[in-house]
Protein backbone atom coordinates (compact mmCIF):
# COMPACT_ATOMS: atom_id res chain seq x y z
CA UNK A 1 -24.34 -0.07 17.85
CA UNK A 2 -20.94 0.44 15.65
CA UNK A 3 -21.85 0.63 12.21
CA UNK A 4 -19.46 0.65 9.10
CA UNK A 5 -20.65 2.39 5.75
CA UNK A 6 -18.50 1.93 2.37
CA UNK A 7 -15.27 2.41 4.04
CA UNK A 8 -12.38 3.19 1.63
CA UNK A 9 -8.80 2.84 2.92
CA UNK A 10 -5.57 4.02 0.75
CA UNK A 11 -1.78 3.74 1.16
CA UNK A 12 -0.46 5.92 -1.39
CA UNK A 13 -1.60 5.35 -4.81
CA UNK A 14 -2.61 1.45 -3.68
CA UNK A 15 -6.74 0.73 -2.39
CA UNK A 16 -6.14 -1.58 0.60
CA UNK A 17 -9.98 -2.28 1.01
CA UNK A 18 -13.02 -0.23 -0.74
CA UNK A 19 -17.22 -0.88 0.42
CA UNK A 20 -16.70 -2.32 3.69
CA UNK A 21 -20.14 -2.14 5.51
CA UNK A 22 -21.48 -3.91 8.87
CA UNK A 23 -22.92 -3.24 11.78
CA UNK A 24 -22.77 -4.60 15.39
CA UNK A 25 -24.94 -4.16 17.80
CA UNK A 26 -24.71 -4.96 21.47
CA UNK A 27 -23.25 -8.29 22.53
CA UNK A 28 -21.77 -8.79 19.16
CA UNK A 29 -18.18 -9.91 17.76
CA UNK A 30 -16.36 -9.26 14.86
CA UNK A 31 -13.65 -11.56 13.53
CA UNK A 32 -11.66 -9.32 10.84
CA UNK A 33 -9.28 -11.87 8.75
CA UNK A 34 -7.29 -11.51 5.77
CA UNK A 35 -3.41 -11.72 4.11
CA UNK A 36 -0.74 -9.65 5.63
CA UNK A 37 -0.95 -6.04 3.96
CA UNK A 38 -4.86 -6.57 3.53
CA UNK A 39 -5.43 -3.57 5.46
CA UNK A 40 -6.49 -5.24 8.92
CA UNK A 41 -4.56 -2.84 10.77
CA UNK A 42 -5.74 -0.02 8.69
CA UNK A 43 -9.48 -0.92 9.26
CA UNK A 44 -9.30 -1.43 13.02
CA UNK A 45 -7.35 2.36 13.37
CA UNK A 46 -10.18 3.71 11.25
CA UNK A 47 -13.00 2.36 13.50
CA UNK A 48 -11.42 4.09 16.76
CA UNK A 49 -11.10 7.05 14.97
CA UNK A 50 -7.30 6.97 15.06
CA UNK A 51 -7.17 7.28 11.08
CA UNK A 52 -9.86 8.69 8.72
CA UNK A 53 -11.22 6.57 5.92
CA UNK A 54 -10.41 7.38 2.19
CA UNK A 55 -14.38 7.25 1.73
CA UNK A 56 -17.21 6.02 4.37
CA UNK A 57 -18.14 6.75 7.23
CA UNK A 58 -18.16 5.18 11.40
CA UNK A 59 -21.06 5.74 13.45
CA UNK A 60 -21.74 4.55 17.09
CA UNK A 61 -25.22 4.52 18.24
CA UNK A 62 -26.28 6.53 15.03
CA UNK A 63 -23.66 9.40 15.05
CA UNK A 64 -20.62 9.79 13.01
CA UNK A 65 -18.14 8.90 15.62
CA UNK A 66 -16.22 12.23 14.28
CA UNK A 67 -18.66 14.43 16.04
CA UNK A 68 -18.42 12.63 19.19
CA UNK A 69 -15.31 13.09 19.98
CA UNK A 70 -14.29 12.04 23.46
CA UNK A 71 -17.82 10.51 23.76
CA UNK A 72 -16.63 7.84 21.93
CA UNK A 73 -13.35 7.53 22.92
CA UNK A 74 -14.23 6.93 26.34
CA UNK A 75 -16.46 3.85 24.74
CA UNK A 76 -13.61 2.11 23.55
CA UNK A 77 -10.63 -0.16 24.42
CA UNK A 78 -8.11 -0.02 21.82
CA UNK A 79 -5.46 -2.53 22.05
CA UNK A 80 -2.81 -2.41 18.80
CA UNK A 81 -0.80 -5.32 17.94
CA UNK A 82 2.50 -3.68 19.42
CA UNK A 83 1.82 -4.26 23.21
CA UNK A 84 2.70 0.00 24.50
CA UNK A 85 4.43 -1.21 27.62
CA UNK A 86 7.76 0.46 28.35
CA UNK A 87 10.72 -1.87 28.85
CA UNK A 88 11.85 0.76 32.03
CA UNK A 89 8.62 -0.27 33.74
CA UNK A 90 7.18 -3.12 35.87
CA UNK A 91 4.37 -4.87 34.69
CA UNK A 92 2.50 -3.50 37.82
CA UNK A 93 3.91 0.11 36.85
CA UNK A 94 2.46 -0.23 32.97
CA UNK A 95 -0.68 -1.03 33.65
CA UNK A 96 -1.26 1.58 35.92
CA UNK A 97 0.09 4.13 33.73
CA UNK A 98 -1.79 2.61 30.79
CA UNK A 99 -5.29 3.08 33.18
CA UNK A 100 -4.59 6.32 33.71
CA UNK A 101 -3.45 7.40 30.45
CA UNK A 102 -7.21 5.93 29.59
CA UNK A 103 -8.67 7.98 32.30
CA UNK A 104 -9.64 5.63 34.66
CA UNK A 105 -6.86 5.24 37.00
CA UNK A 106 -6.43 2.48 39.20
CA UNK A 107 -4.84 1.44 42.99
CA UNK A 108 -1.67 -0.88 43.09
CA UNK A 109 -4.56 -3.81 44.12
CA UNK A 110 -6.76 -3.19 41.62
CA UNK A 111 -3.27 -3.69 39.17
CA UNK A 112 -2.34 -6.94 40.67
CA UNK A 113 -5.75 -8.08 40.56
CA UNK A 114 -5.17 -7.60 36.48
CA UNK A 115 -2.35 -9.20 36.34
CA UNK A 116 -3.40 -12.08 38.43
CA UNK A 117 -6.37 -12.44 35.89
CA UNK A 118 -3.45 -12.83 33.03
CA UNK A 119 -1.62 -15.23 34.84
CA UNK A 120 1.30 -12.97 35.34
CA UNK A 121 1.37 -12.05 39.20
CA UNK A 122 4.36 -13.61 39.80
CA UNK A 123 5.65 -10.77 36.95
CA UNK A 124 4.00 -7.81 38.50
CA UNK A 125 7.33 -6.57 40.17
CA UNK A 126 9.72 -7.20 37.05
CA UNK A 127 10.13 -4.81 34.73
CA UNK A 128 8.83 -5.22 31.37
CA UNK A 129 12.13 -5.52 29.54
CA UNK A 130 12.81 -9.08 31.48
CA UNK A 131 9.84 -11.11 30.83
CA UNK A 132 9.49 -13.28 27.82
CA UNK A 133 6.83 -12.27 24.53
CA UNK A 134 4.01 -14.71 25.90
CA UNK A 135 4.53 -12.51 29.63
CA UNK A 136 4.67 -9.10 28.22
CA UNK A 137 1.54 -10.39 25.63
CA UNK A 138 -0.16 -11.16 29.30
CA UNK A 139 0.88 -7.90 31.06
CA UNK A 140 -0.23 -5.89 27.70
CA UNK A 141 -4.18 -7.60 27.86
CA UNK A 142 -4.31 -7.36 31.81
CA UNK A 143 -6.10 -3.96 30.71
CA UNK A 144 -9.25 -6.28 29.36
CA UNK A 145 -9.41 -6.96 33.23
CA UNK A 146 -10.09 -3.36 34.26
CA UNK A 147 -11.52 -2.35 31.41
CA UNK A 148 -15.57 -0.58 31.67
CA UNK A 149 -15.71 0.27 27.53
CA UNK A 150 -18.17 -1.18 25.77
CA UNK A 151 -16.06 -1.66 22.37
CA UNK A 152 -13.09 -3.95 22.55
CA UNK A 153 -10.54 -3.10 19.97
CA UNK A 154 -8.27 -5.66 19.29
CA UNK A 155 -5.20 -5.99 16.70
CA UNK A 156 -3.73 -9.67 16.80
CA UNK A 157 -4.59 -10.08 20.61
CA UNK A 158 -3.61 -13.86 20.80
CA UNK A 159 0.12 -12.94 19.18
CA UNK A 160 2.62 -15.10 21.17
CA UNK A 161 0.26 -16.43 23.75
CA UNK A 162 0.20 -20.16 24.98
CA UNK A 163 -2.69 -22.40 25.19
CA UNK A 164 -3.78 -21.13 29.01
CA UNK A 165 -3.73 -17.21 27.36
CA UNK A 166 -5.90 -17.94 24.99
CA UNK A 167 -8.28 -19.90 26.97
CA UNK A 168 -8.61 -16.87 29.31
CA UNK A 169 -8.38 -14.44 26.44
CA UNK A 170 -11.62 -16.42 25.09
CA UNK A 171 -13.60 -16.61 28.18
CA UNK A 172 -12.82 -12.21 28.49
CA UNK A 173 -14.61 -12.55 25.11
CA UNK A 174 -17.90 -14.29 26.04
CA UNK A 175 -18.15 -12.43 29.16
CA UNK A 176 -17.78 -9.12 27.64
CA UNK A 177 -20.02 -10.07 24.75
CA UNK A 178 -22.54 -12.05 27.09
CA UNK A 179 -22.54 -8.79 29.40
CA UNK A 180 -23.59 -6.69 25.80
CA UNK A 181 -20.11 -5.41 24.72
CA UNK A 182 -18.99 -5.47 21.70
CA UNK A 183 -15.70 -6.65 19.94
CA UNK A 184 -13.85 -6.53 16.75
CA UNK A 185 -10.89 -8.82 16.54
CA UNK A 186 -7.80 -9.36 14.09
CA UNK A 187 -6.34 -12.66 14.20
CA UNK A 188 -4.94 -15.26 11.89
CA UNK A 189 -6.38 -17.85 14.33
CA UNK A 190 -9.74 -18.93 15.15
CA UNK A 191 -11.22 -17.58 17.94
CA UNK A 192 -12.15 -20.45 20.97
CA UNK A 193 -15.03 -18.15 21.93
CA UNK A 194 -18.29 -19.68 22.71
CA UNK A 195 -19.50 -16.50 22.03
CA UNK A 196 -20.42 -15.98 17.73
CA UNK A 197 -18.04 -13.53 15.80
CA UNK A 198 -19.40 -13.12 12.38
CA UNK A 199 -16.20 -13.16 10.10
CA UNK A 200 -14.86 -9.88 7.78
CA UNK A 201 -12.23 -11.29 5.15
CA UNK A 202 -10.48 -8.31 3.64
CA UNK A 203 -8.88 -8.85 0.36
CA UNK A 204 -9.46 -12.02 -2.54
């Protein structure tokens, strides 16, 4: 279970969010909506324990994901809104880095496999810098493909993708959720899950 007590986020002198409680437990989603500068961002950092809250506190399975350290690291799959690939790279070439930067490295078949899942095979040997947003959007979710954590993470994942992306991006949903992951999810868009995500509206 994630669970969310009276979290408090600040940017300078300004209270983005203040007494934002839930709790998830396995299978669950989490839609997080709300204006630009609402503090989306800011929430999802806080829950992977990227940036402390002003006040509150994250647990996972009961303990303050602070003391857990690694433990709970290795239980999530962060994905920000920026998509981390390097331009120098091939798609192929990213994701392998990005699995092994994760710790759980990967072949060159278990890569193309990924990107195959994406829709962006045909990409795999390109580097980053020459495929278009919607591609690079692709190459930068192939991770959800290899991915064994049982927290999804994701900022904005449907940013720049066309109607096929999000159909597979919504069937990775359900089958993550239906397998007893769970998932919190920015996005200014509904979700096409068939999978429920109970809905978090920061701000008025």
């Amino acid at each position: 279970m994630l669970a969310a007590s009276a979290l408090e986020c600040m940017r300078g002198d300004r209270t983005l969010f203040s007494g934002v409680s839930f709790a998830l437990a396995a299978g669950a989603g989490l839609l997080v909506q709300g204006a630009n500068g609402a503090g989306k961002t800011s929430l999802l950092r806080i829950l992977v324990g990227l940036s402390p809250p002003a006040h509150g506190e994250v647990a996972w399975d009961g303990r303050p994901i602070g003391a857990l350290g690694d433990e709970y690291r290795r239980q999530v799959l962060w994905c920000g809104h920026s998509n981390a690939l390097k331009d120098d790279l091939t798609a192929l070439e990213n994701v392998r880095a990005g699995a092994a930067l994760a710790g759980r490295p990967v072949n060159d078949a278990a890569a193309r496999a990924a990107l195959a899942r994406t829709g962006v095979a045909a990409q795999a040997d390109l580097p980053v810098r020459s495929l278009s947003q919607g591609q690079k959007r692709r190459a930068a979710l192939a991770r959800l493909a290899l991915a064994r954590a049982r927290l999804w993470v994701l900022d904005e994942p449907v940013a720049a993708l066309d109607a096929g992306g999000l159909d597979w991006l919504a069937a990775t949903l359900d089958d993550h959720l239906a397998a007893g992951g769970l998932a919190v999810v920015t996005s200014h868009q509904p979700l096409a899950t068939r999978a429920r995500f109970d809905t978090l509206r920061l701000g008025p």
